[in-house]
N, C-alpha and C. Protein backbone atom coordinates (compact mmCIF):
# COMPACT_ATOMS: atom_id res chain seq x y z
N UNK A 1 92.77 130.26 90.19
CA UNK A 1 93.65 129.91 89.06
C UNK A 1 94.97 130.66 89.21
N UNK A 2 95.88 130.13 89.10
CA UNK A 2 97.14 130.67 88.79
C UNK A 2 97.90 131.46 87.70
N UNK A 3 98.87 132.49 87.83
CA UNK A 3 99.62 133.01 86.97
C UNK A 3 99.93 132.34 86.00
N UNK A 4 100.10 130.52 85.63
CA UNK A 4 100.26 130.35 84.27
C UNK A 4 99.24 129.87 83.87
N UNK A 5 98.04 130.03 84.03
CA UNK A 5 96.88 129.66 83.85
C UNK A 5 95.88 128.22 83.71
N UNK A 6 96.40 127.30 84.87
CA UNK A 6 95.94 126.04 85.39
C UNK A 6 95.37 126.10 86.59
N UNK A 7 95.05 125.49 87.36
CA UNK A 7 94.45 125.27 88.50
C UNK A 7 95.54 124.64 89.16
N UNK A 8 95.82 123.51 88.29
CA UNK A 8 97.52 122.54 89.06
C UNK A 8 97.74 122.64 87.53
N UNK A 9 99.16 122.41 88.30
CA UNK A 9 100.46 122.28 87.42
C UNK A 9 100.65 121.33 86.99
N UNK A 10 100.52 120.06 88.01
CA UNK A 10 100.70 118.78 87.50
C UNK A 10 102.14 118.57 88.15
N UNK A 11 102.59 119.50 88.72
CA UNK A 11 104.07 119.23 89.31
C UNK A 11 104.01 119.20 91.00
N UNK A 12 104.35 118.37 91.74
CA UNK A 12 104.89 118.00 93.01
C UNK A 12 105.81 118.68 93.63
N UNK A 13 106.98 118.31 93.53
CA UNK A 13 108.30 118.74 93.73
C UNK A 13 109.22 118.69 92.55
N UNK A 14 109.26 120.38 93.08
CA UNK A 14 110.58 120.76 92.36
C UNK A 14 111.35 121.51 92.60
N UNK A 15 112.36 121.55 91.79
CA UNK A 15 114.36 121.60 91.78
C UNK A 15 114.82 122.70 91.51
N UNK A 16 114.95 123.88 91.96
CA UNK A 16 115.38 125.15 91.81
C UNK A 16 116.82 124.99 91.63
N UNK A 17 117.51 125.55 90.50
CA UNK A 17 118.94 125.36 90.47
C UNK A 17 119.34 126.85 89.71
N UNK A 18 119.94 127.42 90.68
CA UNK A 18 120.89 128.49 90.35
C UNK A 18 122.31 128.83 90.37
N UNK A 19 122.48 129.07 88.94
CA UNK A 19 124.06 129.31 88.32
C UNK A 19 124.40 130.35 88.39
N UNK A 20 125.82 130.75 88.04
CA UNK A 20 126.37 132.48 88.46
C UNK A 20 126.37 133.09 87.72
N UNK A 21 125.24 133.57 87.21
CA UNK A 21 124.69 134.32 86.85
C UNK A 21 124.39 135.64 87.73
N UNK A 22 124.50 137.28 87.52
CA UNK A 22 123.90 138.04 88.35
C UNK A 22 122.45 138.11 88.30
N UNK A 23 121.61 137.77 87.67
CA UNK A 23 120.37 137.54 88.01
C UNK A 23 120.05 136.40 89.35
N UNK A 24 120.73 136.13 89.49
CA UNK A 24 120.35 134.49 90.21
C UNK A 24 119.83 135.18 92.16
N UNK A 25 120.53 136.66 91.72
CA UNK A 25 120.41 137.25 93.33
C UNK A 25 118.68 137.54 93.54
N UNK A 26 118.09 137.03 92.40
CA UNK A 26 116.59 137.64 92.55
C UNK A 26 116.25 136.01 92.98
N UNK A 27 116.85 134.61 93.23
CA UNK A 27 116.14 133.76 93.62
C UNK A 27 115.34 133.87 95.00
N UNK A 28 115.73 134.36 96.23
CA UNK A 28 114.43 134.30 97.07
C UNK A 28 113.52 134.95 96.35
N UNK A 29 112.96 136.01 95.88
CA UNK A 29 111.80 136.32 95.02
C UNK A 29 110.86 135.59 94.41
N UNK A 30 111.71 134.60 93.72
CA UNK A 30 111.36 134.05 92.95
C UNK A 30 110.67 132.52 94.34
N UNK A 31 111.31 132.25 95.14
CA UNK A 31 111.30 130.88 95.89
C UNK A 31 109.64 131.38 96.80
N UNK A 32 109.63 132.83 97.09
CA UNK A 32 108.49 133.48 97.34
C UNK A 32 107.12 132.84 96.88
N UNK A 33 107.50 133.33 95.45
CA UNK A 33 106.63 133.65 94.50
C UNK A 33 105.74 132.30 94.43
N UNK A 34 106.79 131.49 94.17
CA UNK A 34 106.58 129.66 93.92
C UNK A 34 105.53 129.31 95.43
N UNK A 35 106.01 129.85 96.22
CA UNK A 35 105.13 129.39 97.69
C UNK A 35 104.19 130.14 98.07
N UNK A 36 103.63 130.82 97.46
CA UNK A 36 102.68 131.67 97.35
C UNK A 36 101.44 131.43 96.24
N UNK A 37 102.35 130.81 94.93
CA UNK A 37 101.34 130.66 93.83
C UNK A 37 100.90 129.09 94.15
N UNK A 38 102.22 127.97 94.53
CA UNK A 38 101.49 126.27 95.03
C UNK A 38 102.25 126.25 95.96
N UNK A 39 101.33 126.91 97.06
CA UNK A 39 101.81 126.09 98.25
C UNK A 39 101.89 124.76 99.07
N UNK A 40 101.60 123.84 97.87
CA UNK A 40 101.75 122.51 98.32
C UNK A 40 102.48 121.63 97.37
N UNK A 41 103.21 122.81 96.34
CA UNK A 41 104.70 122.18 96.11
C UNK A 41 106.26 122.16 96.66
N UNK A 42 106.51 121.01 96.74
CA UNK A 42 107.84 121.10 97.80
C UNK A 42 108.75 121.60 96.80
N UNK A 43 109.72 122.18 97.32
CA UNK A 43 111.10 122.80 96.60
C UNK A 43 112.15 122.93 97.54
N UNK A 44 113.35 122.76 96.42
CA UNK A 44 114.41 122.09 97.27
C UNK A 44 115.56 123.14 96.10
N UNK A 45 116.43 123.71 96.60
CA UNK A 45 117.41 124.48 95.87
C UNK A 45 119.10 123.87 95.86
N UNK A 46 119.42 123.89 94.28
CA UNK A 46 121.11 123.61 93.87
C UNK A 46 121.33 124.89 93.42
N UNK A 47 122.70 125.26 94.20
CA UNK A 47 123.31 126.41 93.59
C UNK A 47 124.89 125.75 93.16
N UNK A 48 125.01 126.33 92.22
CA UNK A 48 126.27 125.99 92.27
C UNK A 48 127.56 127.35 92.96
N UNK A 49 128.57 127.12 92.72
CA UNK A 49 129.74 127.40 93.61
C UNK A 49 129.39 129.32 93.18
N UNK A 50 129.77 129.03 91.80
CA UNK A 50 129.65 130.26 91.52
C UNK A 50 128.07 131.32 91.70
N UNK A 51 127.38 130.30 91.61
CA UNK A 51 126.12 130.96 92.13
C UNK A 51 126.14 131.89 93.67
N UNK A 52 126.54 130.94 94.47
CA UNK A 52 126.81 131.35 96.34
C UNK A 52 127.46 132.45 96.26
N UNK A 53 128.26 133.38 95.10
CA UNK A 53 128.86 134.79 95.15
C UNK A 53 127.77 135.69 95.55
N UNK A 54 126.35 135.44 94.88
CA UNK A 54 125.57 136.69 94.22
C UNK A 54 124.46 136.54 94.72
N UNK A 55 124.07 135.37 96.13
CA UNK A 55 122.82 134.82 96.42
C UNK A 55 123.07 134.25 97.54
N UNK A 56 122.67 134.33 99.01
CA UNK A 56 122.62 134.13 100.50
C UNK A 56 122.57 132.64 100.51
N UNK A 57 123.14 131.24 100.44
CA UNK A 57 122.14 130.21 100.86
C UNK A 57 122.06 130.05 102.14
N UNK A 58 121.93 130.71 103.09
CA UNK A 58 121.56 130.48 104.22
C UNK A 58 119.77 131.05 104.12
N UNK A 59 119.71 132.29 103.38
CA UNK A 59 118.34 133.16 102.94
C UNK A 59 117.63 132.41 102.54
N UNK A 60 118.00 131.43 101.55
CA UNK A 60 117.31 130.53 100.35
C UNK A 60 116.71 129.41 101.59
N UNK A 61 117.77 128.37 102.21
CA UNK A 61 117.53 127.90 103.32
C UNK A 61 116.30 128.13 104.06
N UNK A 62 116.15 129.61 104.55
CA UNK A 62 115.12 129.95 105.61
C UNK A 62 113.80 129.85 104.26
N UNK A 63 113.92 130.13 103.62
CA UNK A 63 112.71 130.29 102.54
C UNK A 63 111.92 129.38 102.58
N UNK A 64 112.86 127.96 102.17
CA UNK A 64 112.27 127.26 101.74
C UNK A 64 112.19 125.66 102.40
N UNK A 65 113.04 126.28 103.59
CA UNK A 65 112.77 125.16 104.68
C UNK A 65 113.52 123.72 104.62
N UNK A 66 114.61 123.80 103.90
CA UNK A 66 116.07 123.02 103.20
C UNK A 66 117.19 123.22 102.91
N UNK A 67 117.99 121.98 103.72
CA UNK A 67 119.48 122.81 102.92
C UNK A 67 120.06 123.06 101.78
N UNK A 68 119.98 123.93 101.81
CA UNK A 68 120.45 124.44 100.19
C UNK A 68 121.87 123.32 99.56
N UNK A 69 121.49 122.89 98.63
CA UNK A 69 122.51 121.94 97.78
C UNK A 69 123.55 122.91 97.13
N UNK A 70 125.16 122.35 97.48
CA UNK A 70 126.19 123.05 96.12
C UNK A 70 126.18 121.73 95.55
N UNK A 71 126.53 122.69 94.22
CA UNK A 71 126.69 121.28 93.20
C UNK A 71 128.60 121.51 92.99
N UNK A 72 128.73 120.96 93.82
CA UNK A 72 129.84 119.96 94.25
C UNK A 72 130.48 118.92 95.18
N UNK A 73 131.06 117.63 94.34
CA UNK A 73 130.97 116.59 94.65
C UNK A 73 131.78 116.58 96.00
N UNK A 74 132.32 117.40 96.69
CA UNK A 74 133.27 117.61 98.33
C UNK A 74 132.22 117.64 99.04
N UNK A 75 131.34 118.51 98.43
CA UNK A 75 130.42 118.91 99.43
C UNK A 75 129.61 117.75 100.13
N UNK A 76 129.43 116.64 99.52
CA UNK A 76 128.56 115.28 99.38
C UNK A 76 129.52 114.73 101.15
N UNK A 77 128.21 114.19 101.54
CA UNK A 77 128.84 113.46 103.20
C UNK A 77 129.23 111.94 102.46
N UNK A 78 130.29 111.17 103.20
CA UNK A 78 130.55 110.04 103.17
C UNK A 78 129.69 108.73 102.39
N UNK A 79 129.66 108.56 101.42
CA UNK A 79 129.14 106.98 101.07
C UNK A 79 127.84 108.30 100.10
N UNK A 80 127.11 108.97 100.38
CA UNK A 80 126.22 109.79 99.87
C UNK A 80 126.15 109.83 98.49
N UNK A 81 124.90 109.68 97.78
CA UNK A 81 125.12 109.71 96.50
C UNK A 81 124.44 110.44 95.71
N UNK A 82 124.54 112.14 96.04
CA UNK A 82 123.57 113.05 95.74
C UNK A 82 122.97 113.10 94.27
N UNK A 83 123.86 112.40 93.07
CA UNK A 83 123.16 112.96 91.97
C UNK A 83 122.38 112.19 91.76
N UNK A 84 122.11 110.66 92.43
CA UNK A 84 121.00 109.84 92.58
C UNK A 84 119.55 110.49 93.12
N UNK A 85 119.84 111.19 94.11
CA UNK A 85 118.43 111.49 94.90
C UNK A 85 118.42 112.81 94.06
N UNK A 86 119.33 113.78 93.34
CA UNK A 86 118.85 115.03 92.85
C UNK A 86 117.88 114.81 91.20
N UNK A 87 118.31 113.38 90.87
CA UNK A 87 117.66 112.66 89.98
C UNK A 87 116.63 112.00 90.67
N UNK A 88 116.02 111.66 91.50
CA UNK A 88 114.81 111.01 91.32
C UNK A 88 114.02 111.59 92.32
N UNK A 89 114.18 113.08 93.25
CA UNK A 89 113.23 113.57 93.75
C UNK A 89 112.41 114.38 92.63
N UNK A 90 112.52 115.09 92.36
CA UNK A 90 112.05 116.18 91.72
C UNK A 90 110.91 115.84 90.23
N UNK A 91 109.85 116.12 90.03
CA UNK A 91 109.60 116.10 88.69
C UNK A 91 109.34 117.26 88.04
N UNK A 92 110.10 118.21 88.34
CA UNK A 92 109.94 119.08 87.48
C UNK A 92 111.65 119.92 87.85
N UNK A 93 112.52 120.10 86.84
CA UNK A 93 113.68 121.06 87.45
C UNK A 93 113.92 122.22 86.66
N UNK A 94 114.08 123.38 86.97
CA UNK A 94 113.64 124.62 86.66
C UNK A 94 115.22 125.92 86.52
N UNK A 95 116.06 125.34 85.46
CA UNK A 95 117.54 125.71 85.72
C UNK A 95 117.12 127.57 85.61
N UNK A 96 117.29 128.35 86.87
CA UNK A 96 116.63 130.14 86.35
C UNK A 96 117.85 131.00 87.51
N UNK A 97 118.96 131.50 87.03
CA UNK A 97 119.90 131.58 85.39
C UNK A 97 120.00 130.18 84.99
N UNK A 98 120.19 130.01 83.88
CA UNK A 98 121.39 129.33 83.61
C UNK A 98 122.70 129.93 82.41
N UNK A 99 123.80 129.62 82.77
CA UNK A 99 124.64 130.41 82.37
C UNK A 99 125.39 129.91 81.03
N UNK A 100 125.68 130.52 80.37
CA UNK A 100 126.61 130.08 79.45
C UNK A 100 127.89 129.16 79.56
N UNK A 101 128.06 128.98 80.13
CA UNK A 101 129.02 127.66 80.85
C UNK A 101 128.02 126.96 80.86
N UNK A 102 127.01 126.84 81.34
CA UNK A 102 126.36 125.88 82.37
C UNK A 102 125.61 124.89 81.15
N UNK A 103 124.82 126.09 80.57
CA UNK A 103 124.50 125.19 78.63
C UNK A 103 125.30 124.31 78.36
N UNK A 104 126.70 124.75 78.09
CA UNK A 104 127.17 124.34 77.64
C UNK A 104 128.05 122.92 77.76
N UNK A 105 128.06 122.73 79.08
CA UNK A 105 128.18 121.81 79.89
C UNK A 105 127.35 120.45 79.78
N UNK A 106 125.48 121.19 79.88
CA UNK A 106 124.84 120.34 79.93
C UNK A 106 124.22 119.69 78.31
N UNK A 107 124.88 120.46 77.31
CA UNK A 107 124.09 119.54 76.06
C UNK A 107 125.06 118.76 75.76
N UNK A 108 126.59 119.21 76.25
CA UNK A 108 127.66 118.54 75.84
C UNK A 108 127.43 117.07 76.53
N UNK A 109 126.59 116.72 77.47
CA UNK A 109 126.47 115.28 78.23
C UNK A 109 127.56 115.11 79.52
N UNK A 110 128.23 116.72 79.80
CA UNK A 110 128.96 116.48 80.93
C UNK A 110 128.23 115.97 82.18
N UNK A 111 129.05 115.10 83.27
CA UNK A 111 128.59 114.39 84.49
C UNK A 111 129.77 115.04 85.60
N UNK A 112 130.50 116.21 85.31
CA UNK A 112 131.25 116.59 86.34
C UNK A 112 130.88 116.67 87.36
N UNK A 113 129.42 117.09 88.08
CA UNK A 113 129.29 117.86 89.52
C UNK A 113 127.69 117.10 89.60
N UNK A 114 127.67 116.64 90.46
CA UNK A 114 126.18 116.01 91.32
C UNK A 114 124.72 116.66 90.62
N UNK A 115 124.76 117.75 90.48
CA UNK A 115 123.99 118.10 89.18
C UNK A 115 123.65 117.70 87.97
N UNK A 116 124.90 117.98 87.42
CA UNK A 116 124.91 117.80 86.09
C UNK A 116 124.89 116.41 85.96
N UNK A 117 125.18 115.06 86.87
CA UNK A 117 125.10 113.95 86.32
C UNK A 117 123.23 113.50 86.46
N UNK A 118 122.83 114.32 87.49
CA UNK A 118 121.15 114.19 87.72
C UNK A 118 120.56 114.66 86.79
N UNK A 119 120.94 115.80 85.97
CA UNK A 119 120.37 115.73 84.93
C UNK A 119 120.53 115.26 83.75
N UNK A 120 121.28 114.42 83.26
CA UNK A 120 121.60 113.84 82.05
C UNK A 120 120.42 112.04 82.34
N UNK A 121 120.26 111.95 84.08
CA UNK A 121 119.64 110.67 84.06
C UNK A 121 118.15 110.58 84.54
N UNK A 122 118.27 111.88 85.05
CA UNK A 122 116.34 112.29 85.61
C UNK A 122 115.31 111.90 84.43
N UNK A 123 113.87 111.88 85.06
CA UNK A 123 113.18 111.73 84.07
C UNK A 123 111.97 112.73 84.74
N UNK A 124 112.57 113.71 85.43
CA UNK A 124 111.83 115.09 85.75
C UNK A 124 111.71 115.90 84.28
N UNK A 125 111.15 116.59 84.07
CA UNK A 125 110.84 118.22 83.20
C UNK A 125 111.97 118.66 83.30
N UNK A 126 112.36 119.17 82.67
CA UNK A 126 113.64 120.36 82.94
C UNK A 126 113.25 121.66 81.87
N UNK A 127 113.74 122.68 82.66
CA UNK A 127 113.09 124.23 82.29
C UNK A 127 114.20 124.94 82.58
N UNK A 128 114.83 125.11 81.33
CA UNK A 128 115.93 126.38 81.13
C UNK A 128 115.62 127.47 80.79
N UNK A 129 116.03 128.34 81.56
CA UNK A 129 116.38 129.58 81.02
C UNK A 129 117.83 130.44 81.34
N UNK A 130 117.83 130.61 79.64
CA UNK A 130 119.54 131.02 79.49
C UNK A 130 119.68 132.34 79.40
N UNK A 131 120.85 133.03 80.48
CA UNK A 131 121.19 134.39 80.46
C UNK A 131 122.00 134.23 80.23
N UNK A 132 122.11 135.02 79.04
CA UNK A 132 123.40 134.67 77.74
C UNK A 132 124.64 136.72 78.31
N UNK A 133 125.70 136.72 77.93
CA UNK A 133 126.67 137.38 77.92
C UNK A 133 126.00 138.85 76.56
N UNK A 134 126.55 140.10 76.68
CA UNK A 134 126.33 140.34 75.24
C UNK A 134 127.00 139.74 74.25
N UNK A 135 126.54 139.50 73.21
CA UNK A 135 127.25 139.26 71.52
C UNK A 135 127.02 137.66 71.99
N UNK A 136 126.88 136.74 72.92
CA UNK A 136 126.64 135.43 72.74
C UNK A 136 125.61 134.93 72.10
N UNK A 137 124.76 135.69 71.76
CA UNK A 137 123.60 135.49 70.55
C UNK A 137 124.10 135.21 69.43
N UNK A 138 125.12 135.56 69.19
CA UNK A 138 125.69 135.10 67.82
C UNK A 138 126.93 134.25 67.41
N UNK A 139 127.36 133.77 68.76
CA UNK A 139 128.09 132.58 68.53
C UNK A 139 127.28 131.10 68.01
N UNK A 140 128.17 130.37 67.07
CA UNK A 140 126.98 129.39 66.70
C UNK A 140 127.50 128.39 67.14
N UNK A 141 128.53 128.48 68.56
CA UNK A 141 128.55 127.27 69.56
C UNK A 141 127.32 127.62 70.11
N UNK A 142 127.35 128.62 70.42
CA UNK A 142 126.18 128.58 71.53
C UNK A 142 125.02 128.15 71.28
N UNK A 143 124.32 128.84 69.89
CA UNK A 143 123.08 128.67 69.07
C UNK A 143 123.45 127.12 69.09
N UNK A 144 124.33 126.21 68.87
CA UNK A 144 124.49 124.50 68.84
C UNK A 144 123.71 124.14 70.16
N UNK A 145 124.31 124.91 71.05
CA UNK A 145 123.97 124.24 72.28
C UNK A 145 122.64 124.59 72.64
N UNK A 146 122.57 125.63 72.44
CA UNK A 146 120.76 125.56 72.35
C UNK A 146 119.83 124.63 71.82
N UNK A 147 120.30 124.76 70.82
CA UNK A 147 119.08 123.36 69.55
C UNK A 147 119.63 122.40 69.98
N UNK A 148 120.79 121.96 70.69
CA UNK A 148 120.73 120.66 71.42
C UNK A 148 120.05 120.03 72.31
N UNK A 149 120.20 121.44 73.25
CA UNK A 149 118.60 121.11 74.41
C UNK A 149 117.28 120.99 73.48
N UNK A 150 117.29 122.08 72.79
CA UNK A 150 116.04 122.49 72.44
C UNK A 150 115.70 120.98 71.46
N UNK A 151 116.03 120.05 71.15
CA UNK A 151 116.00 118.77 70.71
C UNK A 151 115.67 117.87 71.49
N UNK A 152 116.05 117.64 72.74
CA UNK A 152 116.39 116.82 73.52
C UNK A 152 115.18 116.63 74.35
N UNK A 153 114.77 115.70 74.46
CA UNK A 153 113.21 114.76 75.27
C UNK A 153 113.15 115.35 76.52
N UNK A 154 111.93 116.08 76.78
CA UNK A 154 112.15 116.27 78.30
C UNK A 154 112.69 117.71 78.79
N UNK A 155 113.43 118.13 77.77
CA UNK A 155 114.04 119.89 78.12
C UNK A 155 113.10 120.77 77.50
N UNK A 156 112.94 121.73 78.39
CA UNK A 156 112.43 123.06 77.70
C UNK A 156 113.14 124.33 77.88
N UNK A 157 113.70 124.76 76.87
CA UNK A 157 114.32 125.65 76.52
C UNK A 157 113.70 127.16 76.47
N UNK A 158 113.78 127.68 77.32
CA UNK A 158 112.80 129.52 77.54
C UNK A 158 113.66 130.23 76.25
N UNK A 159 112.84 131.31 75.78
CA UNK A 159 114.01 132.26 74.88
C UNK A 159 114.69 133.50 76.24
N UNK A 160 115.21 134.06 75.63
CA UNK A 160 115.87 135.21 76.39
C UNK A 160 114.78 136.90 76.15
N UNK A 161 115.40 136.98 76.98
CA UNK A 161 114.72 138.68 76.98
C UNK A 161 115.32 139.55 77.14
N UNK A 162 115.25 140.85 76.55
CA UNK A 162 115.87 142.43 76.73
C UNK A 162 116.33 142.71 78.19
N UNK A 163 117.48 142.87 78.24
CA UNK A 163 117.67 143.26 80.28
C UNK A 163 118.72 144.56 79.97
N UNK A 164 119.10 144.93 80.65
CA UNK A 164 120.11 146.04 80.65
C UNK A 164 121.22 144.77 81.17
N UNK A 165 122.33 145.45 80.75
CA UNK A 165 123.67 144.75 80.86
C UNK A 165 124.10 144.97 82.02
N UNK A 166 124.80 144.48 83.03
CA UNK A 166 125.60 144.75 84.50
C UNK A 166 127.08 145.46 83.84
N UNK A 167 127.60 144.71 82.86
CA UNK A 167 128.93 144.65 81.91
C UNK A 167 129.05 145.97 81.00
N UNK A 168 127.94 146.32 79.98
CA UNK A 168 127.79 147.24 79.46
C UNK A 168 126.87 148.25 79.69
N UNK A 169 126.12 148.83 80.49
CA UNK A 169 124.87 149.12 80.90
C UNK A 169 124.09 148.99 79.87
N UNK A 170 123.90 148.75 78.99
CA UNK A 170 122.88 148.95 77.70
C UNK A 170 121.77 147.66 78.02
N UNK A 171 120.80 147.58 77.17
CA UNK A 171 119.62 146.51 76.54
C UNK A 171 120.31 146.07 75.83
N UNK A 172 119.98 144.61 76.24
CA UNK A 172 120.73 143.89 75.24
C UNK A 172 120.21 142.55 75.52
N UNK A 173 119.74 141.77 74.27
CA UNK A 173 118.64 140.89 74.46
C UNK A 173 119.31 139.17 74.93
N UNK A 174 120.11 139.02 75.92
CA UNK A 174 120.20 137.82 76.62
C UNK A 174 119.57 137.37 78.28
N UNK A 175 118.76 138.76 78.89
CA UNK A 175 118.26 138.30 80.08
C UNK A 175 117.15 136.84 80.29
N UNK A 176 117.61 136.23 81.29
CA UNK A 176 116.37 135.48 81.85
C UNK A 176 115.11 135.89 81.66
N UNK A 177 114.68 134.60 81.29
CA UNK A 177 112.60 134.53 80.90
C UNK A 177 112.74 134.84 82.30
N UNK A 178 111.62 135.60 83.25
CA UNK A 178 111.07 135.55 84.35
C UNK A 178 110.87 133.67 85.00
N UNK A 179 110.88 133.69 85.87
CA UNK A 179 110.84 132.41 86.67
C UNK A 179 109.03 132.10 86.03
N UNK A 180 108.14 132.93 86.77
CA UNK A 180 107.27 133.11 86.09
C UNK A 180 106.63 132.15 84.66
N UNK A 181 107.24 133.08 83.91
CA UNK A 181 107.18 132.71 82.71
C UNK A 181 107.92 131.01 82.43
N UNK A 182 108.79 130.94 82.82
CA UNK A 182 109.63 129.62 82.63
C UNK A 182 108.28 128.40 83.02
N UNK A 183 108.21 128.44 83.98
CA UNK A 183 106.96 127.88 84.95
C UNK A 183 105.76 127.80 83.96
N UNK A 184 105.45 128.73 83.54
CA UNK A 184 103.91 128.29 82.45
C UNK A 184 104.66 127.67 81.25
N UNK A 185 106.04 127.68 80.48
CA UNK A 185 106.01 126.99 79.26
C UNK A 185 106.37 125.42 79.51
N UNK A 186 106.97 125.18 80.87
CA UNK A 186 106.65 123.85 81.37
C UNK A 186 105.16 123.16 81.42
N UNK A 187 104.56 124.16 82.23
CA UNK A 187 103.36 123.83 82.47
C UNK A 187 102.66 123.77 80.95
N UNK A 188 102.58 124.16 79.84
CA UNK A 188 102.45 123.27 78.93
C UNK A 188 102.98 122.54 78.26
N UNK A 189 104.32 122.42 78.36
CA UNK A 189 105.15 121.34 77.54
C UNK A 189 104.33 119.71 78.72
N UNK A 190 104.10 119.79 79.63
CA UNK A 190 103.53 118.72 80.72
C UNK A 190 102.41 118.41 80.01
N UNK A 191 101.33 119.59 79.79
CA UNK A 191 99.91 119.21 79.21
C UNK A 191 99.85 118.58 78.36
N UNK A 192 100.78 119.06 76.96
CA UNK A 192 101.13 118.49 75.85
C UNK A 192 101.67 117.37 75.69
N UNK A 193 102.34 116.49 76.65
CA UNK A 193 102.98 115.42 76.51
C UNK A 193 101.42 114.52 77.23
N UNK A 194 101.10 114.96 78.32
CA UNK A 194 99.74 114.13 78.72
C UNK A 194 98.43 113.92 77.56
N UNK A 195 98.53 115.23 76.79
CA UNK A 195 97.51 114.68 75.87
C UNK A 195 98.09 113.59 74.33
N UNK A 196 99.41 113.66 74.54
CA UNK A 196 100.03 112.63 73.60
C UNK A 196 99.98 111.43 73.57
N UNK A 197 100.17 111.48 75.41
CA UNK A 197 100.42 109.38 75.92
C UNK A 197 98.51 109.34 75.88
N UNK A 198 98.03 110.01 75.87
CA UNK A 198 96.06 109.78 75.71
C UNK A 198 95.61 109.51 74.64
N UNK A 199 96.66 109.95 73.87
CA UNK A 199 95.93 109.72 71.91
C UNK A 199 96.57 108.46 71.90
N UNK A 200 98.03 108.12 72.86
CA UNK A 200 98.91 106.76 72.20
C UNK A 200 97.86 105.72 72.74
N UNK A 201 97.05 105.70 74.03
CA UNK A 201 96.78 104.61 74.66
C UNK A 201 95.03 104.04 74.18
């Protein structure tokens, strides 16, 4: 049995996407962890631009046996139509940072970058977790953009946790849920929707 406490997940392949966030430098750890706990789930990694500051993708690459995706649209080869295939490989996508930009981006229904248009049209899981700034806990754009996801069919929204600050050194409660952790509240938001379509049918 596994760390979130199933046997299977119920998930195939999935979509590692890291934003620039300074946590995001713990993704091989995390890409580890994932191939160690189902090793017979495929995973495939989007970083975006700002992510590639704080995180190797050549490292990520060797990990996980793929080229690491930027989520930007230059990057895309000729005729290529990445936010098509970043939308319909994956059923499960697992945003660990995601950043305060990046929220905000995505409840707003932006389609700027090969990403963000895959996720507004996927019909994968999606599993946020937001590493918020200090004092962004109490903006009530932000809190909007939260209960926007946290509304929205298909998203699961992690809470935040106590981290020490890079910015201020202090605790201060906007760090990333553990990958970990993100991973089991999917893994029942999945169960829960399977025992729903069982009562509908």
């Amino acid at each position: 049995m596994d760390p979130t406490g199933v046997a299977d997940p119920g998930f195939r392949r999935v979509l590692l996407v890291g934003t620039g966030a300074l946590s995001v430098a713990f993704l091989p750890f995390w890409i580890n962890w994932l191939g160690n706990t189902f090793p017979e789930m495929e995973k495939r990694v989007v970083l975006t631009r700002s992510a590639r500051r704080f995180v190797s993708a050549d490292a990520i690459s060797a990990l996980c046996g793929r080229e690491v995706v930027t989520d930007d649209w230059s990057e895309a080869a000729p005729g290529a139509v990445p936010h098509v295939e970043l939308a319909r490989w994956p059923d499960l996508v697992l945003v660990h940072p995601a950043t305060m930009h990046f929220l905000g981006r995505y409840a707003l229904g932006l389609t700027d970058t090969p990403l963000l248009c895959a996720l507004q049209s996927t019909s994968a899981l999606v599993g946020v977790a937001p590493s918020l700034p200090p004092g962004a806990q109490l903006s009530p754009v932000v809190q909007g953009h939260l209960d926007t996801l946290r509304d929205r069919p298909g998203v699961v929204v992690a809470p935040t946790v106590p981290a020490v600050s890079a910015g201020t050194g202090e605790m201060e409660d906007g760090g990333a849920l553990p990958l970990s952790e993100l991973m089991g509240l999917c893994v029942g938001a999945y169960a829960r929707a399977r025992r729903v379509e069982g009562e509908d049918e």
